[in-house]
PDB file of N, CA and C in Angstrom:
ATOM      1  N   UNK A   1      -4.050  -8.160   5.165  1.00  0.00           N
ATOM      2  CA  UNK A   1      -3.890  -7.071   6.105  1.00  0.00           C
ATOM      3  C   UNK A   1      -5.199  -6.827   6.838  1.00  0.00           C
ATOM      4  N   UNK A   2      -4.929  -6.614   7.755  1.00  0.00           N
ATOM      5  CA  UNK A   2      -6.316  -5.992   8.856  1.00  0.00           C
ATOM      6  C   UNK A   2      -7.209  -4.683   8.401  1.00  0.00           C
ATOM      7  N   UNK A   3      -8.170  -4.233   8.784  1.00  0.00           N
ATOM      8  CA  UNK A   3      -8.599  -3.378   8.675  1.00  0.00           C
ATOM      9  C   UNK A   3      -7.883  -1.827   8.975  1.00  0.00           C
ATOM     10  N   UNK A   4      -7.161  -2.551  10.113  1.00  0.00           N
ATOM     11  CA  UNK A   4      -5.791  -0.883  10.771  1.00  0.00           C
ATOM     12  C   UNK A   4      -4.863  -1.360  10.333  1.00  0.00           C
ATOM     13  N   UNK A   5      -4.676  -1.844   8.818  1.00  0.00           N
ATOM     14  CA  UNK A   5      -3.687  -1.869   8.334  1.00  0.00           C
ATOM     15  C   UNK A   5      -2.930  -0.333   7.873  1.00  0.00           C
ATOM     16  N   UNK A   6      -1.367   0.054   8.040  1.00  0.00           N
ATOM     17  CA  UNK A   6      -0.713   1.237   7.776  1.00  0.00           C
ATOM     18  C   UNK A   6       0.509   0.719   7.193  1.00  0.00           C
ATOM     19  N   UNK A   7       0.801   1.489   6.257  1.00  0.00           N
ATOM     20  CA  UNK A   7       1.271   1.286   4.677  1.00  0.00           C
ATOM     21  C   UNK A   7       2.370   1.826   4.759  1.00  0.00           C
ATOM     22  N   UNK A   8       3.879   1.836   4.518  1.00  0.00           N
ATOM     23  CA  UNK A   8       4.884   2.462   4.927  1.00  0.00           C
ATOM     24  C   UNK A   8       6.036   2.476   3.804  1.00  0.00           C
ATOM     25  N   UNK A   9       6.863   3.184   3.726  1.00  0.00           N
ATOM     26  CA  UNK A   9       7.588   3.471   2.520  1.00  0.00           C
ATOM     27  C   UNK A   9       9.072   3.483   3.559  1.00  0.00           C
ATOM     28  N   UNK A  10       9.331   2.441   4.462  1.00  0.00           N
ATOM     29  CA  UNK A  10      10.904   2.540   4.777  1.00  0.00           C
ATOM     30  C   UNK A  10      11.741   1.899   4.330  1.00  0.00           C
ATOM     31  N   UNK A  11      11.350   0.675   3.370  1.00  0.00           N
ATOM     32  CA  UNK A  11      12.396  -0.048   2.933  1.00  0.00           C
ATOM     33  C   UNK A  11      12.801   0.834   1.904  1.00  0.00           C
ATOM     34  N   UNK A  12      12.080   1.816   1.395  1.00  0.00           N
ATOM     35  CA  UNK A  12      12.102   2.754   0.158  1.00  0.00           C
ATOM     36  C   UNK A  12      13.422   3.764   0.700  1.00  0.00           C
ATOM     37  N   UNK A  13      12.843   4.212   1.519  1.00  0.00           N
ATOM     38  CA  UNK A  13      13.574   5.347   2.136  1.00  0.00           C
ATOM     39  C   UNK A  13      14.684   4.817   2.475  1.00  0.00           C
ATOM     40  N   UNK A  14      14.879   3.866   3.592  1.00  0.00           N
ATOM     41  CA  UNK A  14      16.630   2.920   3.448  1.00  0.00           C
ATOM     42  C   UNK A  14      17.455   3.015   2.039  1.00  0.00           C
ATOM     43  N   UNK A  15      16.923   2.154   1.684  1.00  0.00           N
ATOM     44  CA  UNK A  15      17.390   2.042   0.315  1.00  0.00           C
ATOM     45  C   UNK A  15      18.018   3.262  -0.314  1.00  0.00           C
ATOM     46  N   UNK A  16      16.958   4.323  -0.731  1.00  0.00           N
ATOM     47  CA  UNK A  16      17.282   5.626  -1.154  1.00  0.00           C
ATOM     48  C   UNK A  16      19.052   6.510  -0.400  1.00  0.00           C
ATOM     49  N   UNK A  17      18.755   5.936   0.635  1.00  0.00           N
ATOM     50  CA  UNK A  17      19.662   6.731   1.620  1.00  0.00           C
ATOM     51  C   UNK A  17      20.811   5.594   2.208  1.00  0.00           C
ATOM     52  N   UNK A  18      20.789   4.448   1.962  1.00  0.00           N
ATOM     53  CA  UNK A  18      21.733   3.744   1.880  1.00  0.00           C
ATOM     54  C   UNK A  18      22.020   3.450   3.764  1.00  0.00           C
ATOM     55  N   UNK A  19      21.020   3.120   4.431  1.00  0.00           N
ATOM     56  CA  UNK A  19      20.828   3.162   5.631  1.00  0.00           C
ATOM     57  C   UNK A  19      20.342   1.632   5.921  1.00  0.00           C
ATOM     58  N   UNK A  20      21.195   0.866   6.642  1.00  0.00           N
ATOM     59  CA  UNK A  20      20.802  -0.659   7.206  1.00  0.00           C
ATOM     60  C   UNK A  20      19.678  -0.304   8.249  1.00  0.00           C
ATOM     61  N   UNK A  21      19.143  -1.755   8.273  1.00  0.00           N
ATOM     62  CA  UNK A  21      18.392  -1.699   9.619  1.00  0.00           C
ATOM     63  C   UNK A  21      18.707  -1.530  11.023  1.00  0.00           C
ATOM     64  N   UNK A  22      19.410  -2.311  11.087  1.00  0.00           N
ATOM     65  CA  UNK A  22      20.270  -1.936  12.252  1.00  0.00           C
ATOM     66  C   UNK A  22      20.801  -0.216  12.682  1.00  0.00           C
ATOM     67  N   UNK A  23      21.145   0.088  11.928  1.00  0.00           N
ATOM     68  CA  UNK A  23      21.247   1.965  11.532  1.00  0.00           C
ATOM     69  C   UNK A  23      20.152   2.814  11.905  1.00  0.00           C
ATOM     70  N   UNK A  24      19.465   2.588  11.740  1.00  0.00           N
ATOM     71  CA  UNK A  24      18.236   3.018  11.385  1.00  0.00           C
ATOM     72  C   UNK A  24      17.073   2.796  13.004  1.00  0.00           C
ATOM     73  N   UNK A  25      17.811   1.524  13.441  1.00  0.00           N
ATOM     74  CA  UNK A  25      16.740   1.040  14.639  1.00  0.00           C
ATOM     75  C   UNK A  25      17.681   1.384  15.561  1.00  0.00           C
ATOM     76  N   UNK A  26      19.345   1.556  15.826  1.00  0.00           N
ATOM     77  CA  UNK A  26      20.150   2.294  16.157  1.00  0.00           C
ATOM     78  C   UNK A  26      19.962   3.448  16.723  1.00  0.00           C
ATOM     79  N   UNK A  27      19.354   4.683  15.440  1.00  0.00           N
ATOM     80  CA  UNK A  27      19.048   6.037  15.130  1.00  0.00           C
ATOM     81  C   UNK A  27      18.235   6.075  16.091  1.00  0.00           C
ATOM     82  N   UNK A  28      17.268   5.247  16.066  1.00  0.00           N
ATOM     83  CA  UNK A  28      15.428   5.442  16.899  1.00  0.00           C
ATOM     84  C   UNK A  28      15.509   4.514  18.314  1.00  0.00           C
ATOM     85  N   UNK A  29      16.292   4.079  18.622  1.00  0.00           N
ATOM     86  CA  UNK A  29      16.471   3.141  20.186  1.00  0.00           C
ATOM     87  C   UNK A  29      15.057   2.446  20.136  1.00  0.00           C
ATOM     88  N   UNK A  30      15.650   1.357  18.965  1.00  0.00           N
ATOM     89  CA  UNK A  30      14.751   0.246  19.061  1.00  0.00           C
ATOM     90  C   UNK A  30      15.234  -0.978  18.755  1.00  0.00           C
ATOM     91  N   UNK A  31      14.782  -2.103  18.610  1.00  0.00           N
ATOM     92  CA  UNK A  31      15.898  -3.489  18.288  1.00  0.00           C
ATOM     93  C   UNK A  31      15.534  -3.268  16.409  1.00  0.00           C
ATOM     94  N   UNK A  32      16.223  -3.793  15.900  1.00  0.00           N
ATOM     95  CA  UNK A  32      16.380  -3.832  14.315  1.00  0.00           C
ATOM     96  C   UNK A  32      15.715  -4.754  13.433  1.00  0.00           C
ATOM     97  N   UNK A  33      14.939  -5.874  14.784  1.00  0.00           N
ATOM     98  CA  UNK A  33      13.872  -6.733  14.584  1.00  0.00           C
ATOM     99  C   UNK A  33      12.271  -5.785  13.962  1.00  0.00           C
ATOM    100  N   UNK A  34      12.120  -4.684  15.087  1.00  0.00           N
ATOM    101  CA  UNK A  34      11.333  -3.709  15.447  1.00  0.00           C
ATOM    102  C   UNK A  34      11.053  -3.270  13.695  1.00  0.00           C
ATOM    103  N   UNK A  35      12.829  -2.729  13.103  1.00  0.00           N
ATOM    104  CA  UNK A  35      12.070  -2.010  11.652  1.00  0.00           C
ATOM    105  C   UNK A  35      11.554  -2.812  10.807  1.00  0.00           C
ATOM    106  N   UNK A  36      11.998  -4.018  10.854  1.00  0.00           N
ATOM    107  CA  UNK A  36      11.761  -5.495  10.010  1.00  0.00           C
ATOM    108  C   UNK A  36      10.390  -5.809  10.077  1.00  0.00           C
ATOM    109  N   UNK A  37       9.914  -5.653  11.373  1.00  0.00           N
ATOM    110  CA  UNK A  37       8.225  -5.532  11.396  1.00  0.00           C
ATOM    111  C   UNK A  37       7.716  -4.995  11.088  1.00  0.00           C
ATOM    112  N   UNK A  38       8.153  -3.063  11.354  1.00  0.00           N
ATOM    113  CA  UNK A  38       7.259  -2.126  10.648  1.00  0.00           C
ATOM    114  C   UNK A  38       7.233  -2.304   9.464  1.00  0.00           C
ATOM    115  N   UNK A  39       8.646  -3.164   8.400  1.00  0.00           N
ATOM    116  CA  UNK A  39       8.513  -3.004   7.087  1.00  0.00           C
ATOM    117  C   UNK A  39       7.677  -3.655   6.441  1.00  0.00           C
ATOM    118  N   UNK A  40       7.393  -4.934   7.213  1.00  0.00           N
ATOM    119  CA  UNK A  40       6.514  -6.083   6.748  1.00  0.00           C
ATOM    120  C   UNK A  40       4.679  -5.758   6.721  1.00  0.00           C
ATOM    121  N   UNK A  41       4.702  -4.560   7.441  1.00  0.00           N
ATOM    122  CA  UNK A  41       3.454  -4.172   8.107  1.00  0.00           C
ATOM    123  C   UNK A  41       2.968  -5.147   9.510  1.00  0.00           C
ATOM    124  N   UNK A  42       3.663  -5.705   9.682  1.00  0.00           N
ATOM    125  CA  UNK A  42       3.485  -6.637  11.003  1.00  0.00           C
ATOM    126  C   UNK A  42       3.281  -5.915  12.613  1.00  0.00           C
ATOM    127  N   UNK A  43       3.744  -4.699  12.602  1.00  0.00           N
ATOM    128  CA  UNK A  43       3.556  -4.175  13.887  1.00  0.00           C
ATOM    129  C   UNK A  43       3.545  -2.702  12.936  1.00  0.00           C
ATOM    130  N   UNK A  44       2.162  -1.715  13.907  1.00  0.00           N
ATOM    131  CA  UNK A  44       1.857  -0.907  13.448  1.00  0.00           C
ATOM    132  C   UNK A  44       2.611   0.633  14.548  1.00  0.00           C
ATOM    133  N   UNK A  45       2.965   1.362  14.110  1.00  0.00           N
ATOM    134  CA  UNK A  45       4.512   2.063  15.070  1.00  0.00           C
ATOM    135  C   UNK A  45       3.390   3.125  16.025  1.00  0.00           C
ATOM    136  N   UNK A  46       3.839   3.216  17.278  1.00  0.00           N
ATOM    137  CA  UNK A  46       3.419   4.397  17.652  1.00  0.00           C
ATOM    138  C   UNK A  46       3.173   5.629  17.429  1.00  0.00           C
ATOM    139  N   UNK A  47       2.206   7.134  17.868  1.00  0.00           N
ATOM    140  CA  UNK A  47       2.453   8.170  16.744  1.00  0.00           C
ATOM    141  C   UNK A  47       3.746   8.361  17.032  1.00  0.00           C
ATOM    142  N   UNK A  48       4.270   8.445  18.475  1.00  0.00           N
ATOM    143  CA  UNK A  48       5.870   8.951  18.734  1.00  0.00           C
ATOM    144  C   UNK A  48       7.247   8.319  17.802  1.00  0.00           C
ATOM    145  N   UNK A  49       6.597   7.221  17.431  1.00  0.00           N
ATOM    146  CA  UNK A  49       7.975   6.262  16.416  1.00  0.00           C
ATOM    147  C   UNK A  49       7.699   6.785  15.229  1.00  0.00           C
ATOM    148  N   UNK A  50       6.492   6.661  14.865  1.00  0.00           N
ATOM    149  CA  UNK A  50       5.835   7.312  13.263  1.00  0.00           C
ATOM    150  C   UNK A  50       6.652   8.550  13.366  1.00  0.00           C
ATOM    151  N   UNK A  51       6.489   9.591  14.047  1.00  0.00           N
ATOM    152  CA  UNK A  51       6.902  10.908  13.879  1.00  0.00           C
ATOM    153  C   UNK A  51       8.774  11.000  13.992  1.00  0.00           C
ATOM    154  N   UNK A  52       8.841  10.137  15.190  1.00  0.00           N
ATOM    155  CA  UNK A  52      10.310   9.892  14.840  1.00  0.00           C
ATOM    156  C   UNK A  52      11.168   9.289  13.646  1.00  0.00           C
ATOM    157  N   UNK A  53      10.529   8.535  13.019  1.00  0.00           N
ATOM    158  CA  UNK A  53      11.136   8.073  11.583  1.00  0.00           C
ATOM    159  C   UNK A  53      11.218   9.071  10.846  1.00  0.00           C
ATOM    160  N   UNK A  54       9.634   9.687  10.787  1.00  0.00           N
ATOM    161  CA  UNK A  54       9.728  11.010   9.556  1.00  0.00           C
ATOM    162  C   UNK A  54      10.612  11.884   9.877  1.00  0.00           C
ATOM    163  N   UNK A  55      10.994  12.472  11.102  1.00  0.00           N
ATOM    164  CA  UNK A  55      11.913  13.247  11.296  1.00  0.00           C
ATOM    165  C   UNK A  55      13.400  12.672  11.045  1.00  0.00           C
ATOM    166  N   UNK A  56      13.730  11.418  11.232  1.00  0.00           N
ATOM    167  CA  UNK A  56      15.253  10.926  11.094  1.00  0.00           C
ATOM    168  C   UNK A  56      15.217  10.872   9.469  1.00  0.00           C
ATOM    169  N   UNK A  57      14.138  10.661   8.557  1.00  0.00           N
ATOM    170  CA  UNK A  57      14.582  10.514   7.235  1.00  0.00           C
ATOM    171  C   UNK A  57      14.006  12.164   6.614  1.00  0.00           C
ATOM    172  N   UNK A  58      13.698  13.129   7.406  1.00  0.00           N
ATOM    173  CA  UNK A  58      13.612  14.601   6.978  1.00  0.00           C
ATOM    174  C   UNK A  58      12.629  14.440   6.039  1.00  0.00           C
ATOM    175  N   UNK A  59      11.294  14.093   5.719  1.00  0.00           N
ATOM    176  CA  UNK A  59      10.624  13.726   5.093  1.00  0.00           C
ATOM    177  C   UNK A  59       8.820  14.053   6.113  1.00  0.00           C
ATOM    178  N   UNK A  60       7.863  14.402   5.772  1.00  0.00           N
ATOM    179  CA  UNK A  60       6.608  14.357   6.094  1.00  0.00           C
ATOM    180  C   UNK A  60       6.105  13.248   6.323  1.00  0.00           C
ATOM    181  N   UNK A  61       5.345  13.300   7.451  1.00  0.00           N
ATOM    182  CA  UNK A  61       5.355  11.992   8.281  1.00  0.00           C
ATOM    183  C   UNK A  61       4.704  11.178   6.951  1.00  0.00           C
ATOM    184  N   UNK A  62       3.285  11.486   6.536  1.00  0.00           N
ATOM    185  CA  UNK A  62       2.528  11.293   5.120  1.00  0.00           C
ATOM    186  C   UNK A  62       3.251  10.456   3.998  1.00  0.00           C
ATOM    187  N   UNK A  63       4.468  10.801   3.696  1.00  0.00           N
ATOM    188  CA  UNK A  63       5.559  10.722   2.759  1.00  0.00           C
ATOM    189  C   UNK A  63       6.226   9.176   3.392  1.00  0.00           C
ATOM    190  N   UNK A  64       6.295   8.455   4.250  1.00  0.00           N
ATOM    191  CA  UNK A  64       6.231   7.025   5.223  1.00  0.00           C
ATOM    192  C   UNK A  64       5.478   6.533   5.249  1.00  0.00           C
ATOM    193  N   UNK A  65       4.438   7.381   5.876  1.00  0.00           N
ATOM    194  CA  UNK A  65       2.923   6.470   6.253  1.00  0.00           C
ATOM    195  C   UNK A  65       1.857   6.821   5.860  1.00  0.00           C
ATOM    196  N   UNK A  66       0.957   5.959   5.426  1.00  0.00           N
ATOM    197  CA  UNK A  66      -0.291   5.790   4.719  1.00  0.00           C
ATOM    198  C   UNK A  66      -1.331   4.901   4.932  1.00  0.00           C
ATOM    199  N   UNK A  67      -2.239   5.174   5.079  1.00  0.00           N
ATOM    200  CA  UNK A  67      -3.805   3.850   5.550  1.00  0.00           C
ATOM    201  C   UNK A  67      -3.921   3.521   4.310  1.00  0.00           C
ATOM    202  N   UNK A  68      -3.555   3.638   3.360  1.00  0.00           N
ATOM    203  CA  UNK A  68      -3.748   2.998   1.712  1.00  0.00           C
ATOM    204  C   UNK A  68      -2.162   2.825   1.311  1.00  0.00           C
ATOM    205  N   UNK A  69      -2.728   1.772   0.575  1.00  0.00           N
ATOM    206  CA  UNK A  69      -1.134   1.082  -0.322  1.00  0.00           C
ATOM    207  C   UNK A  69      -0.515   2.442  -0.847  1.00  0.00           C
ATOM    208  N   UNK A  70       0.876   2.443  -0.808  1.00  0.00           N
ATOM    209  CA  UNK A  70       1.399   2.837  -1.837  1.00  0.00           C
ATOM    210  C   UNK A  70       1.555   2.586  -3.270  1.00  0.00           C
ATOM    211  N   UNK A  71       1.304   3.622  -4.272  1.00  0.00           N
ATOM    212  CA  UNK A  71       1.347   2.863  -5.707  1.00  0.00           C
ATOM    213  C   UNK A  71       2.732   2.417  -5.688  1.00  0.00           C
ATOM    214  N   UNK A  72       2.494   1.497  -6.443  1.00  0.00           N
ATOM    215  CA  UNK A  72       4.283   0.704  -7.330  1.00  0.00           C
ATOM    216  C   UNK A  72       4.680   1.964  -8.199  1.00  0.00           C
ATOM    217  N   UNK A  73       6.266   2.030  -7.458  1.00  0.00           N
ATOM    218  CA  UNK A  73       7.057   2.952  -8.346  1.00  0.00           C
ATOM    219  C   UNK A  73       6.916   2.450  -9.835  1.00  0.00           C
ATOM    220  N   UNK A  74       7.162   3.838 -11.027  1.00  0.00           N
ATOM    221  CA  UNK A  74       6.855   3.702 -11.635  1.00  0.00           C
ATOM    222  C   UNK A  74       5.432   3.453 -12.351  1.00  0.00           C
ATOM    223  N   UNK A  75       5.078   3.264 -11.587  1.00  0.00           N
ATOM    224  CA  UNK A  75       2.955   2.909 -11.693  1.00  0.00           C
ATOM    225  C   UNK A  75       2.175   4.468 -11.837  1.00  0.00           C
ATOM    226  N   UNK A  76       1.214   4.708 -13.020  1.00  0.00           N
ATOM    227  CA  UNK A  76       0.567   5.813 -13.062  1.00  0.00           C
ATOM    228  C   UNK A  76      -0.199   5.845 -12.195  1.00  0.00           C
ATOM    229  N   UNK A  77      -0.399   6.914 -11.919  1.00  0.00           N
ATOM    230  CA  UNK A  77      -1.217   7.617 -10.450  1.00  0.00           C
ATOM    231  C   UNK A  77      -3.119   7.731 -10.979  1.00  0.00           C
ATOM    232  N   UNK A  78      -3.532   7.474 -10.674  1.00  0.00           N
ATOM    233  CA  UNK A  78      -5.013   7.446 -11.049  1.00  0.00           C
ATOM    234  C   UNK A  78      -5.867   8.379 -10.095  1.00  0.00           C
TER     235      UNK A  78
END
């Protein structure tokens, strides 16, 4: 990862909520290629897309996105 690497919890959040990509890139008028990148960390989202995700999954933008890894579920917090 790059230095502006940003860390994202949507395959999490899909999952949780039972929401395809397509659904989801649907929701946000974007191609479904688009979430596949953000998930990979391959393309880093605008603040306007960032803020739009957090709002379509009702969640704090923070609670998606992060400049540091997310711990592995299940993993103690240090």
């Amino acid at each position: 990862m790059s230095a502006e690497a940003v860390y994202n919890r949507i395959p999490v959040l899909r999952a949780e909520r039972g929401v395809s990509r397509k659904d989801l890139a649907a929701a946000l008028g974007v191609h479904y290629q688009t979430i596949g990148y953000l998930e990979r960390g391959e393309y880093s989202p605008s603040l306007f897309l960032a803020l739009r995700i957090a709002e379509y999954f009702e969640v704090p933008l923070e609670v998606v996105f992060s400049l540091k890894p997310f711990p592995r579920l299940g993993s103690e917090v240090k």
